[in-house]
Protein backbone atom coordinates (compact mmCIF):
# COMPACT_ATOMS: atom_id res chain seq x y z
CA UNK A 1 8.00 141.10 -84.73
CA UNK A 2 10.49 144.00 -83.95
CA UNK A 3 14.06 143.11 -84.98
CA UNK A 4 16.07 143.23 -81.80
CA UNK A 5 18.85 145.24 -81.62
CA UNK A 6 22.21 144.39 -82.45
CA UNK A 7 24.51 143.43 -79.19
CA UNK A 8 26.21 146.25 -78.09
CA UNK A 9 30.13 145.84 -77.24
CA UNK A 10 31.71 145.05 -73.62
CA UNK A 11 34.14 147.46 -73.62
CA UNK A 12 31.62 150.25 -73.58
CA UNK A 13 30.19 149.41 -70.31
CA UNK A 14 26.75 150.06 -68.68
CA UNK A 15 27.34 153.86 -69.72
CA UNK A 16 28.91 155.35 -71.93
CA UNK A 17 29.33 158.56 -74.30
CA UNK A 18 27.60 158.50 -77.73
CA UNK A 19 31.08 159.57 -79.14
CA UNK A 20 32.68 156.83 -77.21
CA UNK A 21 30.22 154.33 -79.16
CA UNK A 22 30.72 156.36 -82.04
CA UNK A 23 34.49 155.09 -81.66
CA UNK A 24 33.39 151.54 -81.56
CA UNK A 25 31.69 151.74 -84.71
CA UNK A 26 27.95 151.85 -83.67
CA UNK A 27 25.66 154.40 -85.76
CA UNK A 28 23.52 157.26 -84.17
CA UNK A 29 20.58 155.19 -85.05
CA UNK A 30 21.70 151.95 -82.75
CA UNK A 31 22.03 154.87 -80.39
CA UNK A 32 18.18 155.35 -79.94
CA UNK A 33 18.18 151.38 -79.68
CA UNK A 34 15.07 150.60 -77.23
CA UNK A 35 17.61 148.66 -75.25
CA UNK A 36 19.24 152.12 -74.30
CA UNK A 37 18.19 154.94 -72.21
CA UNK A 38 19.89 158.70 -72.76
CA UNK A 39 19.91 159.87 -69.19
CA UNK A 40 22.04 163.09 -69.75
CA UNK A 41 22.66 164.76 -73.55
CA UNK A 42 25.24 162.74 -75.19
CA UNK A 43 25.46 159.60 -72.60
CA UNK A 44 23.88 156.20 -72.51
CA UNK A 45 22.78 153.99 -70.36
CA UNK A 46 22.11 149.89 -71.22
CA UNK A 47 18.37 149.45 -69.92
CA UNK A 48 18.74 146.16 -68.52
CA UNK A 49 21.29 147.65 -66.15
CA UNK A 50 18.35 150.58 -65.08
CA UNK A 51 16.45 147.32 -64.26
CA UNK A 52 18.69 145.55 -62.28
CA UNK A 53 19.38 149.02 -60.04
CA UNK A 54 16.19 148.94 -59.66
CA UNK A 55 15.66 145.24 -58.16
CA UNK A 56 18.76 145.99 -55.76
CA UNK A 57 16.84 148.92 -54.92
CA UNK A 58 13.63 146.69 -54.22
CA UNK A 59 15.98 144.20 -52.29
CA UNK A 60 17.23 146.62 -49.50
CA UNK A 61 15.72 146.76 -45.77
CA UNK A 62 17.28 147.27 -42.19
CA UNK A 63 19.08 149.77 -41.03
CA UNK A 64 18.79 153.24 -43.31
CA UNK A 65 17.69 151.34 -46.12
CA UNK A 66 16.30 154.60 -47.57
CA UNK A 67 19.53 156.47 -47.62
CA UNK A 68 20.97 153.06 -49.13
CA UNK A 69 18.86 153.10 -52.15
CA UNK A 70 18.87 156.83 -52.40
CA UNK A 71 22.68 155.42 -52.57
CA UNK A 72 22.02 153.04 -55.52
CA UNK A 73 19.61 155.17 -57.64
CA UNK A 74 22.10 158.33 -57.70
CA UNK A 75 25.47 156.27 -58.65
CA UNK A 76 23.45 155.21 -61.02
CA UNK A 77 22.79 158.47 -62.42
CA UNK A 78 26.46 159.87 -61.79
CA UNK A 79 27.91 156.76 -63.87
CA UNK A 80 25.41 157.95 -66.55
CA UNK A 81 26.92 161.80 -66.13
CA UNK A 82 30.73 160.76 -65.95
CA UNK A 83 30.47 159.48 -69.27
CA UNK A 84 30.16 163.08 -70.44
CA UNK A 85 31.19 165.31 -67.72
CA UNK A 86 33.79 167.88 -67.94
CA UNK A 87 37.27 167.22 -66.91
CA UNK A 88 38.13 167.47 -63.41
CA UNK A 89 34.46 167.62 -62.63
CA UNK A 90 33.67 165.78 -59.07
CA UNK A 91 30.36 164.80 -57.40
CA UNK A 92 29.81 167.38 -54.32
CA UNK A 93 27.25 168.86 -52.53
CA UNK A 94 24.33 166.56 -51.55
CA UNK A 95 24.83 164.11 -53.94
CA UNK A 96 28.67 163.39 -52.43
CA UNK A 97 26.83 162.90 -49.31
CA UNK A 98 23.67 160.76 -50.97
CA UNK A 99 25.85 158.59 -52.60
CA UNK A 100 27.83 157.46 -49.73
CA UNK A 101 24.17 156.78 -48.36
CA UNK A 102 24.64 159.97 -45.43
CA UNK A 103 21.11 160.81 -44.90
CA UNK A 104 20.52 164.03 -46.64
CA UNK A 105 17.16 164.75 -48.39
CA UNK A 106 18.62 164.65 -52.84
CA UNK A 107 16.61 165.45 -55.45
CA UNK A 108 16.55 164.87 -59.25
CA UNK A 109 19.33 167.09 -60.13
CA UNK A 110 22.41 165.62 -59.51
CA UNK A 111 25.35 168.21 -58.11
CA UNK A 112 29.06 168.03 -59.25
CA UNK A 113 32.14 170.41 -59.10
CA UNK A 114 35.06 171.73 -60.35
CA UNK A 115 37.88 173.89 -59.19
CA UNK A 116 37.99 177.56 -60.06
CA UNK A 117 38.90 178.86 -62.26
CA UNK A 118 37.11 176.41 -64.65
CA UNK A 119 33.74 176.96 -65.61
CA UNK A 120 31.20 174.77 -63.49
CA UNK A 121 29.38 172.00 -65.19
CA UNK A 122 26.18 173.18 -67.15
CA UNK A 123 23.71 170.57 -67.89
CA UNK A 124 19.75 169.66 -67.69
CA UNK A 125 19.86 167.95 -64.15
CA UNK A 126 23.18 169.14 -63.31
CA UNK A 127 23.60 171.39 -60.47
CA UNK A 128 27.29 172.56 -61.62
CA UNK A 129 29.30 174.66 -58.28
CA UNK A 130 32.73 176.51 -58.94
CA UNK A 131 34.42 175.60 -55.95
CA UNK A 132 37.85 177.40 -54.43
CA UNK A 133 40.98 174.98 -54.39
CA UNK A 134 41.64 175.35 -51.02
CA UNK A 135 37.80 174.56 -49.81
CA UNK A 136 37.75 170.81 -51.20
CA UNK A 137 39.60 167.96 -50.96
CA UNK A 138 39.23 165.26 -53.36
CA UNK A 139 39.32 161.27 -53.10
CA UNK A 140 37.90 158.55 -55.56
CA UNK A 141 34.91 156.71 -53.83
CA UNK A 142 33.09 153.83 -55.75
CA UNK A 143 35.12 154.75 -59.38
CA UNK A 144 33.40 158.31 -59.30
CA UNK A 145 35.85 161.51 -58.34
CA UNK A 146 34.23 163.13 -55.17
CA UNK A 147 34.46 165.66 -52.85
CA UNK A 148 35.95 163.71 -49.00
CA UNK A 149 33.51 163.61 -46.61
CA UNK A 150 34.56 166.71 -44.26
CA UNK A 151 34.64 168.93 -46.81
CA UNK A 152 31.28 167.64 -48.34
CA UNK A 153 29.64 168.52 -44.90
CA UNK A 154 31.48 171.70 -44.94
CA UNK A 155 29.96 172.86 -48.29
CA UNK A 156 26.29 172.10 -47.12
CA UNK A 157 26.58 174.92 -44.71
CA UNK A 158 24.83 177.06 -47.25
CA UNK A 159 21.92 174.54 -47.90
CA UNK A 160 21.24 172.66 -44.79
CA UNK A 161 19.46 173.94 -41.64
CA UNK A 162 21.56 173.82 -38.62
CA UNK A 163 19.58 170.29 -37.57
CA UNK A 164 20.30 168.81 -40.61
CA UNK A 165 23.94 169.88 -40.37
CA UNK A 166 24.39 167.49 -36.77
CA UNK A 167 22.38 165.22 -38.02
CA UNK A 168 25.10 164.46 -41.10
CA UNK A 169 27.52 165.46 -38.70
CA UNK A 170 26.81 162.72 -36.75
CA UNK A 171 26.43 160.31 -38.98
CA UNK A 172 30.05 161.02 -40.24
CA UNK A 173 31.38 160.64 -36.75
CA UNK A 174 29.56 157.86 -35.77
CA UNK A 175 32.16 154.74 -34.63
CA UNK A 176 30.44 151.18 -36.28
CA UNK A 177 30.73 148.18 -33.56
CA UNK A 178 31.53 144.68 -35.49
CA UNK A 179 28.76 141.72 -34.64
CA UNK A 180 30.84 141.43 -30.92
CA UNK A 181 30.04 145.11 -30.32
CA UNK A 182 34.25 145.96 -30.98
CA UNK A 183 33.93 149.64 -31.91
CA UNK A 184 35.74 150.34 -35.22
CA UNK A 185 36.85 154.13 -35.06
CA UNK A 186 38.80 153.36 -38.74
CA UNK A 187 35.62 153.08 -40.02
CA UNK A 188 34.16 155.62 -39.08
CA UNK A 189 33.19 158.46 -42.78
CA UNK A 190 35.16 161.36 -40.81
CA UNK A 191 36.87 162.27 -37.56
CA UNK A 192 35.78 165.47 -35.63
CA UNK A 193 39.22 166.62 -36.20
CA UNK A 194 38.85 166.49 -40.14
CA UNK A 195 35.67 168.17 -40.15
CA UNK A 196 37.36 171.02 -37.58
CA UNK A 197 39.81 171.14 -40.59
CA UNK A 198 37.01 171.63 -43.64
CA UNK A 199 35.85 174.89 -41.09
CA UNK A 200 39.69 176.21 -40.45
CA UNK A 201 40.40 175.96 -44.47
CA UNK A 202 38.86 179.24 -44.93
CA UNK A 203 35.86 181.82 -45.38
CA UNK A 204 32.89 179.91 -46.74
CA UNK A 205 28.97 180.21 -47.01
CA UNK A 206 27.38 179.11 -43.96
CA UNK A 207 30.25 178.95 -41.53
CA UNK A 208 28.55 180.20 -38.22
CA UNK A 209 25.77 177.43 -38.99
CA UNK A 210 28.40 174.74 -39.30
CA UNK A 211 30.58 175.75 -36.40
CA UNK A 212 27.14 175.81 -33.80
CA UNK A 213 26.48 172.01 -35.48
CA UNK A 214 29.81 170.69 -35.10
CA UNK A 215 29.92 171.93 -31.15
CA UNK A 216 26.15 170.22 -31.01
CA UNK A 217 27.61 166.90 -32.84
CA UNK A 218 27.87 163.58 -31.31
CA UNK A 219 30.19 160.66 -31.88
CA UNK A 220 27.87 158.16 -30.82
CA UNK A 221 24.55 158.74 -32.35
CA UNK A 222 23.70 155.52 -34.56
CA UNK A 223 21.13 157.09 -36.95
CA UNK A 224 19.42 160.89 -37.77
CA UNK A 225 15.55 159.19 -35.49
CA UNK A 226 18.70 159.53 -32.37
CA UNK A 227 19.63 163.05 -32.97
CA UNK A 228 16.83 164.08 -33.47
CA UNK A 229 15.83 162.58 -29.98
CA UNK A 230 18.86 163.97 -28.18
CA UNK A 231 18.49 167.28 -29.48
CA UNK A 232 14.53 167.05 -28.69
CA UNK A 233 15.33 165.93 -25.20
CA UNK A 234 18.54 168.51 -24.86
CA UNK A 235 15.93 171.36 -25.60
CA UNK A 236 13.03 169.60 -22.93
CA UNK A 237 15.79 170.14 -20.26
CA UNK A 238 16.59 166.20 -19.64
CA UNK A 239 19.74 165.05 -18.70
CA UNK A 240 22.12 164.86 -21.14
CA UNK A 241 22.15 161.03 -21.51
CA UNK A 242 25.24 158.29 -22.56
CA UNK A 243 24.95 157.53 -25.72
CA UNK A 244 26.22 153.96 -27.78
CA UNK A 245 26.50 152.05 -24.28
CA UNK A 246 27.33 148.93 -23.44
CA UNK A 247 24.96 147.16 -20.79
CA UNK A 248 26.42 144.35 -18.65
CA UNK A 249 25.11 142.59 -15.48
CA UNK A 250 26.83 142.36 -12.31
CA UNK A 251 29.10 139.53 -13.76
CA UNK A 252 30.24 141.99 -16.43
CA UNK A 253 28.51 139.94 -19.02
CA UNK A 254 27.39 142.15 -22.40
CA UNK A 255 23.20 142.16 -22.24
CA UNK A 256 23.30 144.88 -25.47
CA UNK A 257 24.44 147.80 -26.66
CA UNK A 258 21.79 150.61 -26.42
CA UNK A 259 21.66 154.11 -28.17
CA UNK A 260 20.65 156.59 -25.40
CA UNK A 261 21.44 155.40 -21.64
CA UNK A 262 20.17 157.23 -18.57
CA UNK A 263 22.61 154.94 -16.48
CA UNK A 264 22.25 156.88 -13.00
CA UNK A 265 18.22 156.28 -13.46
CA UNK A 266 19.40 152.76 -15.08
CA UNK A 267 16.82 153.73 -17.70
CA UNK A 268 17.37 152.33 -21.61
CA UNK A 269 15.85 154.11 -25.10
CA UNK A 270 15.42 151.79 -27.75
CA UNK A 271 14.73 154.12 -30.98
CA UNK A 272 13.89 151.29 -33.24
CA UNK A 273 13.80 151.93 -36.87
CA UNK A 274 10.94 149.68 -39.53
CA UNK A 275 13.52 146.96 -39.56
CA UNK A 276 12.78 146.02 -35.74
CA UNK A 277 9.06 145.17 -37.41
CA UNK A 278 9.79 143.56 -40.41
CA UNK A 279 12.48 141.29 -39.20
CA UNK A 280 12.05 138.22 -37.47
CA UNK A 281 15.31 137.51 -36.62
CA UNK A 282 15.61 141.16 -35.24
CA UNK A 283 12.27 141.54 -33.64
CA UNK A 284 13.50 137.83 -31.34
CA UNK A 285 16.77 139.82 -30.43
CA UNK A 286 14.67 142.45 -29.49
CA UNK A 287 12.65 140.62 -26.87
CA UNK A 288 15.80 138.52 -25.69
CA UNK A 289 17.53 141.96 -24.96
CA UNK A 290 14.48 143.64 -23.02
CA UNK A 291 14.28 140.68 -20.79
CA UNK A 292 17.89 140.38 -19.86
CA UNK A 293 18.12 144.24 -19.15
CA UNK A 294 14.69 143.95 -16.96
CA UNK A 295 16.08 141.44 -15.60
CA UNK A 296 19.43 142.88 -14.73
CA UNK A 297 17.42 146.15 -12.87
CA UNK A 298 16.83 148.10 -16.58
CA UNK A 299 13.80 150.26 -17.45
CA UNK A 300 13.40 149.86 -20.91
CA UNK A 301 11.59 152.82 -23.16
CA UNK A 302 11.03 151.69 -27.09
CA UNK A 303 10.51 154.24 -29.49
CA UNK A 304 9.63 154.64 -32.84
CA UNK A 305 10.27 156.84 -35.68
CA UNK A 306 6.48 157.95 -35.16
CA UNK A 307 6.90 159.06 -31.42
CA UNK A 308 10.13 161.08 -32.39
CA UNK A 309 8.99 162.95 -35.38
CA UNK A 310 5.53 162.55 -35.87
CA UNK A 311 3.34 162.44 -32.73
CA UNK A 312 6.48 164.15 -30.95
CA UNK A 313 5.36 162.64 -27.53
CA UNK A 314 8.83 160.39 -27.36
CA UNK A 315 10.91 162.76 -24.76
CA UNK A 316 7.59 162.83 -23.02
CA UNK A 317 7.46 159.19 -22.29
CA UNK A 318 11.52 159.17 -21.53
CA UNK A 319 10.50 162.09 -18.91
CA UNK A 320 7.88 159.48 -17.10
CA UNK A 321 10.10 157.33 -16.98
CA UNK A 322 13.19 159.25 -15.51
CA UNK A 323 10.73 160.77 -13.24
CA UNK A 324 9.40 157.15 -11.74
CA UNK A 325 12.92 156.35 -11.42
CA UNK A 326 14.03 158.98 -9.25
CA UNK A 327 14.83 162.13 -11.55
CA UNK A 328 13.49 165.65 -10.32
CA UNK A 329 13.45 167.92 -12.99
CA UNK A 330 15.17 171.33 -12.17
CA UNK A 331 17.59 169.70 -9.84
């Protein structure tokens, strides 16, 4: 039977360096201990934490549960990389946005910055950027030295397509509501305001992009399957709809709060995500909150992710609607 490896001390963490164990008095041979995984040169990472990522990972649904364990899985990995990184090195880019689970497409190579005029980072699955003073502001989010959220967005204006620039535009702006429906504008990731101030901080790649998407950015869209609606339906030539509304009955009593509101045509657009499926408890709200809006005069239209993006017949359906409730295109 294989010996086991010795224990490994507390003090070094999940992940460390290899000269930071070295310090503790382990050898370079405990270092290529099965127990241990060597996820960047010169860092370590205990296994049996890689395993318990992985069945937090496995444990996520609802709401944008696959930016949430895009989340997870690239902490992970930036832990792994602070152990060794340069100093003053900060996460940026897309993994500043994946890790504070902003939906953002992130690959394996994990992105991180300095300011000039120190060398970027240069690593196998490091994307290292050189990054002006005055074009970053920095903030510590989850122990890990990051770029803030405005001027994350702001530095994506090179990579992302002008879509995928309102659609994390939006998500930054977006207000939460508490389980009342209070809206929370503290916690909201940015204001419009701060990301105005990422674009006024000076010349950068990308700015015309991110000035068209800010002016095309929302504070009320709940998740990317709603912009991508709105802006869908903006370029069909529907009316610009209310978005994040409250719906009451004639006694002013709160029915739900629905995404995209057509409240002159009294018509509703439920853009429900997997979670509306999987859930019980969800998919019984769900019914209870179509009735009372039926009830209360409502058209409802529920949508899924599959009308929006992949059949692409959603704003169709919304345009029946409006039409059978008294909407004359052109008018």
């Amino acid at each position: 039977m294989p010996k086991s490896p010795s224990p490994l001390p507390t003090s070094l963490g999940t992940h460390f360096s290899t000269t930071a164990a070295l310090d503790e008095g382990l050898t370079r041979r405990r270092m290529r201990g099965g127990d241990l995984i060597a996820p960047f040169h010169g860092a370590r990472r205990r296994l049996d934490d890689l395993a318990r990522e992985q069945a937090e990972c496995d444990a996520i649904t609802g709401p944008m549960s696959l930016s949430r364990r895009t989340a997870l899985a690239v902490k992970g990995r930036a832990l792994a990389y602070a152990s060794v990184m340069p100093k003053g090195a900060f996460l940026c880019g897309r993994t500043a946005a994946a890790i504070r689970a902003l939906p953002v497409r992130h690959g394996e190579e994990l992105e991180f910055g300095v300011l000039a005029p120190q060398r970027a980072p240069r690593a196998s699955g490091i994307r290292g950027r050189k990054i002006e003073p005055h074009l970053v502001g920095l903030e510590v989010f989850d122990g890990l030295p990051i770029s803030t959220p405005a001027t994350t967005w702001a530095m994506l204006g090179r990579d992302l397509s002008l879509r995928e620039l309102i659609v994390l535009a939006d998500a930054m702006l977006f207000i939460p509501r508490d389980s009342f429906a209070r809206r929370h504008p503290e916690l909201a990731i940015a204001t419009r305001d701060e990301l105005q101030a990422a674009l006024d901080a000076g010349r950068r790649a990308g700015i015309a992009r991110l000035t068209q998407a800010l002016a095309l950015s929302v504070t009320g869209s709940a998740s990317p399957l709603e912009t991508d609606y709105r802006l869908d339906a903006a370029a069909a030539g529907l009316p610009v709809p209310a978005l994040d509304v409250e719906i009451r009955d004639e006694r002013g009593r709160l029915l739900g709060v629905s995404e995209i509101v057509y409240e002159k045509y009294r018509v509703a657009v439920e853009i429900e995500g997997d979670h509306h499926r999987t859930s019980v408890a969800q998919w019984n709200r769900d019914i209870d909150k179509v009735r009372a809006y039926m009830n209360a005069g409502w058209h409802v239209e529920r949508l899924t992710g599959a009308h929006v993006r992949r059949q692409r017949n959603g704003v169709a359906i919304v345009r029946e609607a409006l039409v059978r409730r008294g909407w004359r295109p052109g008018r």
